[in-house]
Protein backbone atom coordinates (compact mmCIF):
# COMPACT_ATOMS: atom_id res chain seq x y z
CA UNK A 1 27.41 8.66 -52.23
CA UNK A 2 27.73 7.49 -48.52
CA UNK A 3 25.27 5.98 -46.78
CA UNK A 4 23.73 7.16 -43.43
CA UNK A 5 24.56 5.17 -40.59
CA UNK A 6 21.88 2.81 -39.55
CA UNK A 7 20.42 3.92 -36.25
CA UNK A 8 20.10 1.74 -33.21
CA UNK A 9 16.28 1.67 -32.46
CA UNK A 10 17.23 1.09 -29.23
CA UNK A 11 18.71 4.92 -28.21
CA UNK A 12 15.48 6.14 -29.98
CA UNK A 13 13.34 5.01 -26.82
CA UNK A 14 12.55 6.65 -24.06
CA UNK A 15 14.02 6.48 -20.27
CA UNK A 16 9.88 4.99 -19.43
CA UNK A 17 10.04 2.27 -22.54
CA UNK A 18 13.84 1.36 -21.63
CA UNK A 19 12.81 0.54 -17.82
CA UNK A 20 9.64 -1.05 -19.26
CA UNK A 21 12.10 -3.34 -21.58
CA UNK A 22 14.42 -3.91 -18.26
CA UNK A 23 11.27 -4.96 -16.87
CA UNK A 24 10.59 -7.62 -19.05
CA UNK A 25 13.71 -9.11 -19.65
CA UNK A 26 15.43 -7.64 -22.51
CA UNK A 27 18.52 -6.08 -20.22
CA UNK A 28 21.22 -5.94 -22.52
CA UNK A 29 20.39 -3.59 -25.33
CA UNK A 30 18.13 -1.44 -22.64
CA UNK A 31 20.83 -0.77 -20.07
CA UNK A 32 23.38 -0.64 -22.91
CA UNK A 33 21.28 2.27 -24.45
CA UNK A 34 20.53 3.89 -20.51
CA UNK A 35 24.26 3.79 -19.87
CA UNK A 36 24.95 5.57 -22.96
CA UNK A 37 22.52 8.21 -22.00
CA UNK A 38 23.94 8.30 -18.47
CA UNK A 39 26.76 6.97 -17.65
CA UNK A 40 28.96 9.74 -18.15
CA UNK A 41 26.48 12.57 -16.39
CA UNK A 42 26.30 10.37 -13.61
CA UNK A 43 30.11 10.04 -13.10
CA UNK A 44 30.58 13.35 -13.39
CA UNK A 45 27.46 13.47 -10.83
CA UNK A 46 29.03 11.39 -8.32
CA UNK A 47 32.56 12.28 -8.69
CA UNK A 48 31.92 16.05 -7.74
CA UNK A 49 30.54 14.35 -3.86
CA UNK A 50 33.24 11.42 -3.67
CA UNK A 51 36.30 13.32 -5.40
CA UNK A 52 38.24 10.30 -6.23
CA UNK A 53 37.85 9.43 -10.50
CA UNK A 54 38.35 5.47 -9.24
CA UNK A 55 35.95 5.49 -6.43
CA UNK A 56 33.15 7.40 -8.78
CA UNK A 57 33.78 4.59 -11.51
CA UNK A 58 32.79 2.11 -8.54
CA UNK A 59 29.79 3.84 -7.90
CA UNK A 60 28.99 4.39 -11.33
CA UNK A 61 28.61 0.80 -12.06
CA UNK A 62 27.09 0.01 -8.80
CA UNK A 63 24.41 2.15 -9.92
CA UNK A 64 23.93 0.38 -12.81
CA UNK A 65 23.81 -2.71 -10.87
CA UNK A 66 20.99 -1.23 -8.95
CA UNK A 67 19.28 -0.27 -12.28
CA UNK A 68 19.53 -3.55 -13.43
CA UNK A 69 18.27 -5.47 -10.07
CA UNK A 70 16.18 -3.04 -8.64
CA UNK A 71 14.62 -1.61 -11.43
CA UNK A 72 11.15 -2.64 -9.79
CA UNK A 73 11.21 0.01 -7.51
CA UNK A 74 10.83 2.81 -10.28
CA UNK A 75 7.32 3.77 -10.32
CA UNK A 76 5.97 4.29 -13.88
CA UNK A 77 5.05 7.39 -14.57
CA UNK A 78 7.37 9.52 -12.49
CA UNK A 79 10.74 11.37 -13.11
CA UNK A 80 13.04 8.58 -14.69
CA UNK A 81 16.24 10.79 -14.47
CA UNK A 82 15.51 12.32 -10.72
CA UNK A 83 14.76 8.67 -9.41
CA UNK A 84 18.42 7.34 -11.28
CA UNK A 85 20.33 10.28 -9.77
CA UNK A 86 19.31 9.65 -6.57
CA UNK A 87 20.08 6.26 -6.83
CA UNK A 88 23.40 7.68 -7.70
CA UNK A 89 23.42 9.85 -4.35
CA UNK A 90 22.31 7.79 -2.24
CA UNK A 91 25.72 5.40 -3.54
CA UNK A 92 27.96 8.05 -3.25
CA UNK A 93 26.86 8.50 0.16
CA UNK A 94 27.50 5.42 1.00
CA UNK A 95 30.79 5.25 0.03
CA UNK A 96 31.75 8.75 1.53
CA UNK A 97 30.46 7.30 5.11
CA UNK A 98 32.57 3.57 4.15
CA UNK A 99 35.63 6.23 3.89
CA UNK A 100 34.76 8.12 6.71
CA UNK A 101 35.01 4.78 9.03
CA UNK A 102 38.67 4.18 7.99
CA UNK A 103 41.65 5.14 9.91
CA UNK A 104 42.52 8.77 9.59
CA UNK A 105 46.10 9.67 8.07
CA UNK A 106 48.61 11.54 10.25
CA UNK A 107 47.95 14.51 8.25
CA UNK A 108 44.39 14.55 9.66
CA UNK A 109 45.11 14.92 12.82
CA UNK A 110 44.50 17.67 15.23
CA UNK A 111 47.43 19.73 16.68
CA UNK A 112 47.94 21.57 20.17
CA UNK A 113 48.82 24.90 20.51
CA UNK A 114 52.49 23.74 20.67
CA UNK A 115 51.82 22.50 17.21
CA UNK A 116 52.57 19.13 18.46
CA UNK A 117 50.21 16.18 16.79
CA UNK A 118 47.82 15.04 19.87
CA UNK A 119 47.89 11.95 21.12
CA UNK A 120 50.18 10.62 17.87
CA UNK A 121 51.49 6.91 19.09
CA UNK A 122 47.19 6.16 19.87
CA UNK A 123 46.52 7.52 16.48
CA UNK A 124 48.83 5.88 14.59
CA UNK A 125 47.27 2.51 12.78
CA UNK A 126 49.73 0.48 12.81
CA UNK A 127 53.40 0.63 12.33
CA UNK A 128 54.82 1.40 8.49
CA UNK A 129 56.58 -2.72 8.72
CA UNK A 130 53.53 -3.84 9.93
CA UNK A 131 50.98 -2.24 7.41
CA UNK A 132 53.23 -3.63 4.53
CA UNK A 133 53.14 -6.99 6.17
CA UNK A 134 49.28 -6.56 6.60
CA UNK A 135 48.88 -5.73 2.84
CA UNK A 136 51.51 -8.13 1.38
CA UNK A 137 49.38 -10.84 3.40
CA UNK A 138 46.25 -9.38 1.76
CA UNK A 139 47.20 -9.09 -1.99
CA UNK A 140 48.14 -12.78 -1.60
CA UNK A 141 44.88 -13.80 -0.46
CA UNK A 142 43.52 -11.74 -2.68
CA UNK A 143 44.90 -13.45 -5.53
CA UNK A 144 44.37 -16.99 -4.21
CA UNK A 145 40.37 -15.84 -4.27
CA UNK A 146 40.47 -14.62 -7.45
CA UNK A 147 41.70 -17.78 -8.56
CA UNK A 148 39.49 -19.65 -6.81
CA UNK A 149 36.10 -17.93 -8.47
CA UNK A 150 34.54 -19.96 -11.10
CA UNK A 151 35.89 -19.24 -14.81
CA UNK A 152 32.72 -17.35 -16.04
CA UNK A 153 33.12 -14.84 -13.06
CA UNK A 154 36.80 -14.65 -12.40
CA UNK A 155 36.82 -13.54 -16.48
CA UNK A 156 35.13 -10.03 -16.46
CA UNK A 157 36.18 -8.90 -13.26
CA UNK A 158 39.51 -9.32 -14.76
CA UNK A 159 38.29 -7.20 -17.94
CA UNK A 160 35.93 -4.64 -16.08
CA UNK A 161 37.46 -4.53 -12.42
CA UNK A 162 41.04 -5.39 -12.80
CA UNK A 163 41.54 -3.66 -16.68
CA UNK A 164 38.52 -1.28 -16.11
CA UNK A 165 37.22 -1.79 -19.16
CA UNK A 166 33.56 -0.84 -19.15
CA UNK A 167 30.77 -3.50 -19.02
CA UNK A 168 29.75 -3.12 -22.53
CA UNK A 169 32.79 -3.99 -24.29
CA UNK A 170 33.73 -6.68 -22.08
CA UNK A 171 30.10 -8.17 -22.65
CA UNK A 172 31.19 -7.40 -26.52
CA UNK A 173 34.68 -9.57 -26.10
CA UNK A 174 32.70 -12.13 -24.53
CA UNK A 175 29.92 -11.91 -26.29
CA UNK A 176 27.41 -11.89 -23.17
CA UNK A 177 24.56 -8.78 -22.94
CA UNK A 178 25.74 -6.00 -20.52
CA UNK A 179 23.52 -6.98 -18.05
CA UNK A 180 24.68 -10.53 -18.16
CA UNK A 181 28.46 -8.92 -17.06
CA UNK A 182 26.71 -6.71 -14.39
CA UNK A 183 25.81 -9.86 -12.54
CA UNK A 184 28.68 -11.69 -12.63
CA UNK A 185 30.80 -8.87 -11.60
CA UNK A 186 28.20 -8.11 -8.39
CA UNK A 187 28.65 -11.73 -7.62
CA UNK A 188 32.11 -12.14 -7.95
CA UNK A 189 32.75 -9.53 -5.54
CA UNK A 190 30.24 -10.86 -3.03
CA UNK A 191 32.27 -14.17 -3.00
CA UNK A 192 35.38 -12.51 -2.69
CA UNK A 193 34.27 -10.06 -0.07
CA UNK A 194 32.83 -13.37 1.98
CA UNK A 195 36.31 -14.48 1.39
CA UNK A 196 39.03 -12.07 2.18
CA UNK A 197 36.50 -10.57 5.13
CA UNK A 198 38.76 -10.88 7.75
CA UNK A 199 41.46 -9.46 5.81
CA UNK A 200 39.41 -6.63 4.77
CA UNK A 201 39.37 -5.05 8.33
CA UNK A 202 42.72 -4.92 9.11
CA UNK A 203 43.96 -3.08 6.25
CA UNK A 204 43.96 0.89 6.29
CA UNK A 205 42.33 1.43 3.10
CA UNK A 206 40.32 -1.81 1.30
CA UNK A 207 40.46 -1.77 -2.45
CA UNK A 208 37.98 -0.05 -4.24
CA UNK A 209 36.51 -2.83 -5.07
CA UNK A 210 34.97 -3.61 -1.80
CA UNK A 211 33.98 -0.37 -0.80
């Protein structure tokens, strides 16, 4: 006779008593068990406004970020779901108007009546030689900063940003809680945003992981 599966106590709380556990400190099983619940409702969420499947995996675990460090501003006692999906929005957002502000392809642009493209040699970014340069230039400093970040960071944004694998089984291979990973991976990309800024605005489109 088989025996039932034991049952994580954890997914048996609810959204209030996970936050309340976030709260006080025990963020790896409770935003293990919220991103279970979540996760993929919220991707689907966000991917239907952003309508790139990399992008909305950004978001996704930006919102979790939030969720983790900002889980203060939930007021206890209100909707749990409404207040994580607008989180959500309010992220998508955000990275809709960080698109918006890049350079527009040549398909984009308007034509006259002649169907001629408008104004093409202003619109045009940059030439092709010189975008390649731009982003040959980039990946190597890109790399150079990546080596550069200190061991404990540089290893799960290799696993989670680099291999995409998601937070909780990289915190599993490491054996670090969820939230533990969450952190690391924010602050690895704030170093390496503080170091390939300059970079960053001269390229057409910035990786997704500093959008």
């Amino acid at each position: 006779m088989d025996l039932p599966l034991p049952v994580d106590p954890w997914t048996e709380l609810s959204d209030e008593d996970l936050v309340t556990q976030l709260q006080r400190g025990e963020t790896g099983p409770a935003l293990t068990a919220l991103e279970q619940r979540y996760g993929k409702r919220i991707y689907h969420f966000v991917h239907g406004m952003v309508r790139d499947p990399h992008q909305a995996q950004d978001v996704v675990q930006e919102v979790f970020e939030k969720l983790l460090l900002k889980n203060d501003l939930y007021r206890p006692g209100t909707n749990f779901r409404a207040w994580l999906f607008e989180v959500a929005r309010n992220q998508a957002l955000s990275a809709l108007r960080s698109r918006q502000r890049l350079p527009r392809p040549i398909s984009s642009l308007q034509t006259n009546e002649q169907g001629e493209v408008s104004d093409l040699l202003e619109s045009l970014p940059a030439r092709a030689d010189t975008r390649a340069l731009e982003e040959e230039e980039f990946m190597g400093a890109f790399q150079a900063a990546v080596a550069e970040l200190p061991e404990h960071y540089r290893q799960v944004f290799d696993l989670c940003v680099r291999q995409g694998m998601p937070y909780q089984d990289a915190g599993k291979q490491l054996d670090l809680p969820t939230g533990t990973v969450a952190i690391r991976i924010m602050r690895a990309r704030k170093r390496l945003f503080a170091a390939l800024q300059q970079h960053l605005g001269r390229l057409r489109r910035p990786p997704a992981c500093f959008q």
